[in-house]
Protein backbone atom coordinates (compact mmCIF):
# COMPACT_ATOMS: atom_id res chain seq x y z
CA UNK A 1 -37.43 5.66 -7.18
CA UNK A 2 -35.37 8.98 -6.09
CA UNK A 3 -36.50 12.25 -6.64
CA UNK A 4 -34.99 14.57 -9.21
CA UNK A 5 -33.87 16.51 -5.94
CA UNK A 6 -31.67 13.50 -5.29
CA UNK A 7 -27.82 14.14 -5.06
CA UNK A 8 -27.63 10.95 -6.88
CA UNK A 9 -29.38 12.74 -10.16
CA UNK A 10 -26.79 15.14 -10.16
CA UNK A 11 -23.97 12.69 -11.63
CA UNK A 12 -23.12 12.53 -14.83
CA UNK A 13 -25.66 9.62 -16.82
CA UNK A 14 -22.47 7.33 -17.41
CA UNK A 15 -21.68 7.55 -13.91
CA UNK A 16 -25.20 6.76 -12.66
CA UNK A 17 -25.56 4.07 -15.46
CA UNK A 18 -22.44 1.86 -13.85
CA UNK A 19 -23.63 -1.36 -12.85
CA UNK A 20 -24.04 -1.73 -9.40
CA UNK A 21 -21.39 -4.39 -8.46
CA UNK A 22 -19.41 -2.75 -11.07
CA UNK A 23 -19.51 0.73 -9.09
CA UNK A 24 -18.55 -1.88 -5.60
CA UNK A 25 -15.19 -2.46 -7.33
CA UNK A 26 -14.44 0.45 -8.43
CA UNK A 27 -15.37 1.42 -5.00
CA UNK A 28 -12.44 -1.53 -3.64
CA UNK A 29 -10.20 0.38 -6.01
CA UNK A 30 -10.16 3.67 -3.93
CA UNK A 31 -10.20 2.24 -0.78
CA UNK A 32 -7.31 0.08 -1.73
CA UNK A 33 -5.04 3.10 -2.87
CA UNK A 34 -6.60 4.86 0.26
CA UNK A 35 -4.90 2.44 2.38
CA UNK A 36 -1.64 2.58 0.58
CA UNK A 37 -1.20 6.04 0.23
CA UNK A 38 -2.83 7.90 2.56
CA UNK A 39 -0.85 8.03 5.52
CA UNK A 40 -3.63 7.92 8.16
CA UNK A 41 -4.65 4.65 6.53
CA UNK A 42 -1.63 2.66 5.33
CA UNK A 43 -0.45 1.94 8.64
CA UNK A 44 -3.72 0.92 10.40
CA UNK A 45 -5.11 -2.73 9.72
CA UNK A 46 -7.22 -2.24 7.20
CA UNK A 47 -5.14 -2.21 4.24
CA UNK A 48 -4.97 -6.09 4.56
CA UNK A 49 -8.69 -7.32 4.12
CA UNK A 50 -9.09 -4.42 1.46
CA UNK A 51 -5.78 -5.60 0.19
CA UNK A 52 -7.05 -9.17 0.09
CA UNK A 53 -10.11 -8.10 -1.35
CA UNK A 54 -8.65 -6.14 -4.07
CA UNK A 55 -6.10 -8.32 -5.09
CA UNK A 56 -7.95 -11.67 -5.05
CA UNK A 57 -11.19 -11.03 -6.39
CA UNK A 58 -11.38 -7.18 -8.26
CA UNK A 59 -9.04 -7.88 -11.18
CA UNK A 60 -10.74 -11.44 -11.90
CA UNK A 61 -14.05 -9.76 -11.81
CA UNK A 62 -13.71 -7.41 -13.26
CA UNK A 63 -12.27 -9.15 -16.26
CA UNK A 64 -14.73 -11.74 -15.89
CA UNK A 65 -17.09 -9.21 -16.34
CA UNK A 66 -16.29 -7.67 -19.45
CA UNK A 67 -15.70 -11.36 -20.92
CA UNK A 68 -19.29 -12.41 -20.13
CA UNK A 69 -21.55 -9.32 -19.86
CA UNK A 70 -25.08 -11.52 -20.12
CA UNK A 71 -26.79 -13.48 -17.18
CA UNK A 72 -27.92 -16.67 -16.40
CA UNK A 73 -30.70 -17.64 -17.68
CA UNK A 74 -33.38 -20.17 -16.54
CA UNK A 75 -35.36 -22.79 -18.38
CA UNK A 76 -38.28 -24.47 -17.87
CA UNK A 77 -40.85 -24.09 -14.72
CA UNK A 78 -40.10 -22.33 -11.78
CA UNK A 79 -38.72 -18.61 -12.60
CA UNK A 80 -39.97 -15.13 -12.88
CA UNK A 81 -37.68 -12.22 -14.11
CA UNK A 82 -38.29 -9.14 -12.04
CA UNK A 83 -38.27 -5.41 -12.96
CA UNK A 84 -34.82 -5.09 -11.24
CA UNK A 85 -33.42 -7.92 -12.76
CA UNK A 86 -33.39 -10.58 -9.96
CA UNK A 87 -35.18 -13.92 -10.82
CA UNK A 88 -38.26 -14.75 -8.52
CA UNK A 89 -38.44 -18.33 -7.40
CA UNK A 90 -41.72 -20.13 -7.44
CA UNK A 91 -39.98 -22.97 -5.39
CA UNK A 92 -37.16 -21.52 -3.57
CA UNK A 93 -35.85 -25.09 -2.40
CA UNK A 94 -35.32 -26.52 -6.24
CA UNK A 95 -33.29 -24.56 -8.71
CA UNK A 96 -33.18 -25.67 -11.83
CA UNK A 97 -30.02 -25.96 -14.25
CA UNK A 98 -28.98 -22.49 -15.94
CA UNK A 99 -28.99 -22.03 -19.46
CA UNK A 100 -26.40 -18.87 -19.66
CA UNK A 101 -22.75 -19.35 -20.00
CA UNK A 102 -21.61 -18.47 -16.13
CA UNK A 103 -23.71 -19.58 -12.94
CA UNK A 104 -23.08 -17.38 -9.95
CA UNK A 105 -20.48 -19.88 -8.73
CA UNK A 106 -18.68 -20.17 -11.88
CA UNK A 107 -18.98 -16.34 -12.00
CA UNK A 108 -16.83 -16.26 -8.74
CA UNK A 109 -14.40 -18.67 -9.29
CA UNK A 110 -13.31 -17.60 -12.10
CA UNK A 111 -12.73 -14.05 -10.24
CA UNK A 112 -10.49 -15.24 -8.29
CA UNK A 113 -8.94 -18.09 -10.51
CA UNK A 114 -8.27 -14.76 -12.92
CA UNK A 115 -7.08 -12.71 -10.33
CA UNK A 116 -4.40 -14.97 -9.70
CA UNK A 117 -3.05 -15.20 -13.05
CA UNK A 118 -3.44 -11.44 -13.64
CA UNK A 119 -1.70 -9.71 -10.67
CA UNK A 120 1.46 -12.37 -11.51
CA UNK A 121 1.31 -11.19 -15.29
CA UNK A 122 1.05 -7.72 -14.20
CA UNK A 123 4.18 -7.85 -11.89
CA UNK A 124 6.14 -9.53 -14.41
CA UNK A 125 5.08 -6.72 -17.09
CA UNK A 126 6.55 -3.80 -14.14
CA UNK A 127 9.63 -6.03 -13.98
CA UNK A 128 10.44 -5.55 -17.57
CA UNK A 129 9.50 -1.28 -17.52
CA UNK A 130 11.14 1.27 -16.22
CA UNK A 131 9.49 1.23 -13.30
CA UNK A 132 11.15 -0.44 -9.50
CA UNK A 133 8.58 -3.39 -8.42
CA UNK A 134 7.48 -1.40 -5.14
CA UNK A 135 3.76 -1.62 -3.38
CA UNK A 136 2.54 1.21 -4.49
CA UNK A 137 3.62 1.12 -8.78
CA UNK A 138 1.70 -2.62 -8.02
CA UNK A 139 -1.23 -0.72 -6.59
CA UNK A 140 -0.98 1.90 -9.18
CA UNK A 141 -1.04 -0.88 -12.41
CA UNK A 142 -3.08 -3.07 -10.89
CA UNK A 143 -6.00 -0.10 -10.26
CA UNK A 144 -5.62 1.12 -13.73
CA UNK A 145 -5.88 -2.41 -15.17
CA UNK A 146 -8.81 -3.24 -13.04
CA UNK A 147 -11.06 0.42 -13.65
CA UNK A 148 -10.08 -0.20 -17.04
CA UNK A 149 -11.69 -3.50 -17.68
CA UNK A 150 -14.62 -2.43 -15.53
CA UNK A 151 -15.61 0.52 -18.09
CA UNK A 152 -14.90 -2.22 -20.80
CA UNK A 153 -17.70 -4.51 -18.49
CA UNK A 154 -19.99 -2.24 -18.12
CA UNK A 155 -19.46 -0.72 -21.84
CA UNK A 156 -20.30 -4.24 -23.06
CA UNK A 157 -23.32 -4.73 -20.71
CA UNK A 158 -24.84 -1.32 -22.15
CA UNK A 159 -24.68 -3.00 -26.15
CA UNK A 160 -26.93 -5.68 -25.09
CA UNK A 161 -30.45 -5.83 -24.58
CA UNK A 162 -31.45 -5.23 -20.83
CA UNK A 163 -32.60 -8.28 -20.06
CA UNK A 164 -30.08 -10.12 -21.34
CA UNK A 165 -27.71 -7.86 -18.86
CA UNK A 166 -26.20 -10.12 -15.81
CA UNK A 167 -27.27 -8.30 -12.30
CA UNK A 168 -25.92 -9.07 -9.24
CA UNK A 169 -28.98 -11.54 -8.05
CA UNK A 170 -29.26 -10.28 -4.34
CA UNK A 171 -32.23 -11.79 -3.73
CA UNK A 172 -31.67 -15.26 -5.22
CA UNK A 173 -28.50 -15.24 -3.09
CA UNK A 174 -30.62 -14.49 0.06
CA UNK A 175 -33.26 -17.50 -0.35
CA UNK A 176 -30.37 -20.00 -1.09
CA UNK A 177 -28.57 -18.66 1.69
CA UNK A 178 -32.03 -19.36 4.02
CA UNK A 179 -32.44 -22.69 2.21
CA UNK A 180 -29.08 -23.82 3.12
CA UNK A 181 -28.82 -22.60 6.70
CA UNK A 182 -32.25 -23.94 7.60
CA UNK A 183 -32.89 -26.94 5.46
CA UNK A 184 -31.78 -29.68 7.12
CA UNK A 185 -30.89 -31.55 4.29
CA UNK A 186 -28.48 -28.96 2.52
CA UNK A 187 -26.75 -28.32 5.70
CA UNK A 188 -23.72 -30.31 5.13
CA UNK A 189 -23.51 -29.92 1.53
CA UNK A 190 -23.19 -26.29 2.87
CA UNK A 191 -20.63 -27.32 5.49
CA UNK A 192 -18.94 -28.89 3.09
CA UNK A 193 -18.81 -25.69 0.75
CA UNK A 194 -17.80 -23.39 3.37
CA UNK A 195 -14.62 -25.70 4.28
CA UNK A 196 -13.65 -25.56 0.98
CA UNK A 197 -13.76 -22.14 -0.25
CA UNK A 198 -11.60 -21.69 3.06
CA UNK A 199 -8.67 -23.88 1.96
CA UNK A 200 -8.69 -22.33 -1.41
CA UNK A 201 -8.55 -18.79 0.30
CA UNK A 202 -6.07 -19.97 2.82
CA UNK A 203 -4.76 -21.80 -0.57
CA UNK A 204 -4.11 -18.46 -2.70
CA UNK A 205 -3.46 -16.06 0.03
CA UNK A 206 -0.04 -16.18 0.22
CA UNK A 207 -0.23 -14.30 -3.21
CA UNK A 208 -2.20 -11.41 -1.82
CA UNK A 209 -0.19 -10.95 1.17
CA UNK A 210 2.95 -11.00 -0.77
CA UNK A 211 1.43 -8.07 -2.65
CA UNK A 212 -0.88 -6.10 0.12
CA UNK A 213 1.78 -6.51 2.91
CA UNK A 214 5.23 -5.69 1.96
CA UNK A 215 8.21 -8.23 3.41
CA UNK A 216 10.02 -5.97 5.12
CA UNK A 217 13.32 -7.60 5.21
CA UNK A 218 16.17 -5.91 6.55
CA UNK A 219 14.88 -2.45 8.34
CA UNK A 220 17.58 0.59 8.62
CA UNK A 221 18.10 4.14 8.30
CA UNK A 222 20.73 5.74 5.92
CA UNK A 223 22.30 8.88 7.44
CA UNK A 224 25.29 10.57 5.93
CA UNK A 225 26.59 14.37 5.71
CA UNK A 226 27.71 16.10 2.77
CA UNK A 227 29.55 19.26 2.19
CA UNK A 228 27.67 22.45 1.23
CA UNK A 229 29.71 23.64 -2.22
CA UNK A 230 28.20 27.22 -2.93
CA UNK A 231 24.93 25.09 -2.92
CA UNK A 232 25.91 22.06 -4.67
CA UNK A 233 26.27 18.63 -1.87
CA UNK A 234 29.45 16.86 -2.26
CA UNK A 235 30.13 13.85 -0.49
CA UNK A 236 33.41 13.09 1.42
CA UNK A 237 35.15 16.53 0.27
CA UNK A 238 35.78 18.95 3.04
CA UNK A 239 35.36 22.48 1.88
CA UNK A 240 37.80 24.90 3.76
CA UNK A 241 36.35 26.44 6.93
CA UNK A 242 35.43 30.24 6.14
CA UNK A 243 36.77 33.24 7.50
CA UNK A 244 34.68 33.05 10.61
CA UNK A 245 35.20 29.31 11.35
CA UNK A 246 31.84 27.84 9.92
CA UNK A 247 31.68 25.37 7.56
CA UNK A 248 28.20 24.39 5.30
CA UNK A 249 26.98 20.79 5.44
CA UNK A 250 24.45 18.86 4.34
CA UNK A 251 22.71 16.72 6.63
CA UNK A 252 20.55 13.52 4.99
CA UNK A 253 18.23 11.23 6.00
CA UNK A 254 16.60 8.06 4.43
CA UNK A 255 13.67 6.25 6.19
CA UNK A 256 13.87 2.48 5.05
CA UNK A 257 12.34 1.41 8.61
CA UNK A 258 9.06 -0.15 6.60
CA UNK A 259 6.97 2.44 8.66
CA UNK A 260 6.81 6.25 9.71
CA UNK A 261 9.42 7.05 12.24
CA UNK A 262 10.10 10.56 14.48
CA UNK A 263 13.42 10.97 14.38
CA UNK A 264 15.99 13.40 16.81
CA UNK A 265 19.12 14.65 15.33
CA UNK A 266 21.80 15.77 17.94
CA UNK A 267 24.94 17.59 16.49
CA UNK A 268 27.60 17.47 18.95
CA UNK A 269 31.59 18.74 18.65
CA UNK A 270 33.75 16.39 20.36
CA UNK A 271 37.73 16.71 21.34
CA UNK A 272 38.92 13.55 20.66
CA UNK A 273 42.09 11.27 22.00
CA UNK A 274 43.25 8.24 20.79
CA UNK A 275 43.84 5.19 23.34
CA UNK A 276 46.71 3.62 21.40
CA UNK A 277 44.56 0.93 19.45
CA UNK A 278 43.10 1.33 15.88
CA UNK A 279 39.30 2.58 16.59
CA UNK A 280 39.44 3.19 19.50
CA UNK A 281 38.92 6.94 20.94
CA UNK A 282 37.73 8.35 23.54
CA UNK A 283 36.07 11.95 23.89
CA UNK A 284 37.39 14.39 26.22
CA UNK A 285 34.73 17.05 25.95
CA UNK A 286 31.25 17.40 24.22
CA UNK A 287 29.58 20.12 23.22
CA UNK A 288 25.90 20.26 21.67
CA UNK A 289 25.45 22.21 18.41
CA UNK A 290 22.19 21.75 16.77
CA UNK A 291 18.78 19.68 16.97
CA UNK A 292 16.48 18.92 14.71
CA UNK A 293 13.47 16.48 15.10
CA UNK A 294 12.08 15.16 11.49
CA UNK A 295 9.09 12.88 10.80
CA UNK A 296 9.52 10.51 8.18
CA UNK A 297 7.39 7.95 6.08
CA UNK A 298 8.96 5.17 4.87
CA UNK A 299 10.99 5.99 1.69
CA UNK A 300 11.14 9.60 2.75
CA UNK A 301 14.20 11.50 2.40
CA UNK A 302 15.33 14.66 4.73
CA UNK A 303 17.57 16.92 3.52
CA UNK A 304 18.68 20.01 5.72
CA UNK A 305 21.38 22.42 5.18
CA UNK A 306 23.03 24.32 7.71
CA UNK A 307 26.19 25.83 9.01
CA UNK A 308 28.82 24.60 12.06
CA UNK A 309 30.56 25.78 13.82
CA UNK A 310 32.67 23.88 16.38
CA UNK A 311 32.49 25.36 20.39
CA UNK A 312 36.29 23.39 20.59
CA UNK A 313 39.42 23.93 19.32
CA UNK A 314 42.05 21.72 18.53
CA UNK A 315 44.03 19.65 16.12
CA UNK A 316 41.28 16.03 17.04
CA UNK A 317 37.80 17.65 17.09
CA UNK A 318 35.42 16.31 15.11
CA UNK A 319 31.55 17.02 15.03
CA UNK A 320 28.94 13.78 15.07
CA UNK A 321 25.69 13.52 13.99
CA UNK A 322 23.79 10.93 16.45
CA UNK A 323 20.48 9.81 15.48
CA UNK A 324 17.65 8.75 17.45
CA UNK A 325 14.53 6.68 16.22
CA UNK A 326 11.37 6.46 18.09
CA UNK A 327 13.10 7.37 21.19
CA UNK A 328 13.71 9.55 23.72
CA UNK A 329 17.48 11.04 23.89
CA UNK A 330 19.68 10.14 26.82
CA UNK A 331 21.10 13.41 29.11
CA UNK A 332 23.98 12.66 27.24
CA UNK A 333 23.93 11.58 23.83
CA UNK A 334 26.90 9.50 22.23
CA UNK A 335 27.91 7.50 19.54
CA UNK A 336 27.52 4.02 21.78
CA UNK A 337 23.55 4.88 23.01
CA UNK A 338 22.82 6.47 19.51
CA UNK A 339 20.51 4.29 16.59
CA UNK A 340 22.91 5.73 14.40
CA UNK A 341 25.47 7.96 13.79
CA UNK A 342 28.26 9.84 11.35
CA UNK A 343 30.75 12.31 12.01
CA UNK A 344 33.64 14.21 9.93
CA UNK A 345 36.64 15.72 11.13
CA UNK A 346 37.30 19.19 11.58
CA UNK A 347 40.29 21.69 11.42
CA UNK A 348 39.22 23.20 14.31
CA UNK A 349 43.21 23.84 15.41
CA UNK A 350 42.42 27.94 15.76
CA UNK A 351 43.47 30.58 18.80
């Protein structure tokens, strides 16, 4: 029993009152969004087991849960109810058939079996709102769904008596686990249990990986420059250089590389001759303007303003935005070595 000094008496009573394995997923719930939004997490391995996890079991148990709040019970011979709800065996080798509407096993199953018909309902429910079918508005639905049917769970397990309450049975689970790892008879019944709750996990995880680890498809990086109107970005409409020669831009960039990247921006004015043939250039002189080095998540967008102002003159200079991902920038940057690139032609044609 804790003290009254015990930082676990200073919760609020509904808090302290959640049901133990109630509180665990609950507990999966954070950790889940921990590893999908916080950036220190979502890119390490861990957002797959807790993905798995979540997405497999949570939902279904939770539901489960608040379906059938009472335990097993036990007839005849053979079992003693403890103070903390577990049932003491007085022959730990024969169990006898359960009275209650869910065994453990059937308990479990039907987590998962429900989990896999509510994340699918759930996805088809985003499809139909307002809201783009992305990892993290599945994360954020599915979390809601699932804390909400565990205060319905343990709401439900409060309005019945207490020992009617289902408990997780720890200790029940520990001497079957010793009974079937050391009796000789059960071991390949328990063999044979193992190798199938692998295939059906092997069976249904294709569902949580679709979900917990995004298909990343086609992986690129969306740069384009737009010109600075008294503060409002317009695309493809060059303003009139000023009085001293500067003209404002607006300088974009959209991360869709399915993980955090460190980008380098070069800005470079180039004098530019034509060889003769359509597309085909080649640059006389180059001259580096400006540098900046973003870091973006995936999905992230960087937007930077700022002024330029060509080192050239002439009547084919143009100034080029070459962009580097991940990597270092050659001694001299072009549009051939760069990840990617734009550029927009100047009137650069002053004495």
């Amino acid at each position: 029993m804790a003290g009254s000094s015990s930082p676990w008496r200073l919760l609020p009573r509904p808090v302290r009152d959640v049901p133990a394995d109630l509180a665990a997923v609950i507990a999966l719930v954070a950790a889940t969004n921990l590893a999908v939004f916080a950036p220190v997490v979502r890119d390490t391995w861990l957002r797959v087991p807790l993905g798995f996890a979540f997405v497999l079991f949570g939902p279904g148990y939770a539901f489960v849960a608040a379906l059938v709040p009472e335990r097993p019970t036990r007839s005849g011979r053979g079992s003693d109810t403890t103070g903390d709800g577990d049932e003491r065996e007085a022959d730990p080798v024969q169990f006898r058939p359960l009275d209650g509407p869910l065994t453990d096993a059937e308990r479990a199953v039907l987590s998962v079996a429900s989990s896999i018909a509510i994340v699918p309902l759930l996805g088809l429910a985003i499809h139909f709102a307002p809201v783009a079918i992305r990892l993290r508005s599945i994360a954020v639905v599915l979390s809601a769904v699932t804390v909400a049917m565990a205060t319905v769970a343990t709401a439900r397990r409060r309005s019945i008596p207490p020992e009617a309450r289902f408990r997780t049975p720890y200790r029940r689970w520990s001497v079957a686990a010793r009974t079937a790892l050391f009796d000789p008879d059960l071991r390949a019944e328990t063999g044979l249990a193992i190798l199938v709750a692998t295939t059906l996990v092997l069976a249904v995880g294709g569902v949580g990986y679709a979900v917990t680890v995004p298909q990343h498809g086609e992986t690129f990086t969306e740069v384009a420059v737009l010109t600075d109107t008294d503060g409002d970005p317009t695309a493809d409409i060059p303003s009139p250089a000023a009085d001293d020669g500067t003209e404002g831009v607006v300088v974009t960039l959209e991360n869709n590389e399915h993980r955090t990247v460190s980008y380098t921006v070069v800005a470079v004015a180039q004098r530019i001759a034509s060889d003769g043939e359509p597309g085909t250039v080649t640059v006389l002189e180059q001259n580096e303007l400006r540098r900046f080095e973003p870091r973006l998540a995936h999905g992230e967008t960087w937007t930077h303003s700022h002024d330029i102002e060509p080192t050239l003159t002439g009547d084919t200079v143009r100034v080029a935005w070459l962009v580097y991902a991940d990597a270092d920038v050659p001694a001299t940057p072009t549009l051939e070595n760069a990840d990617y690139s734009t550029h927009r032609w100047l009137n650069a044609s002053r004495e």
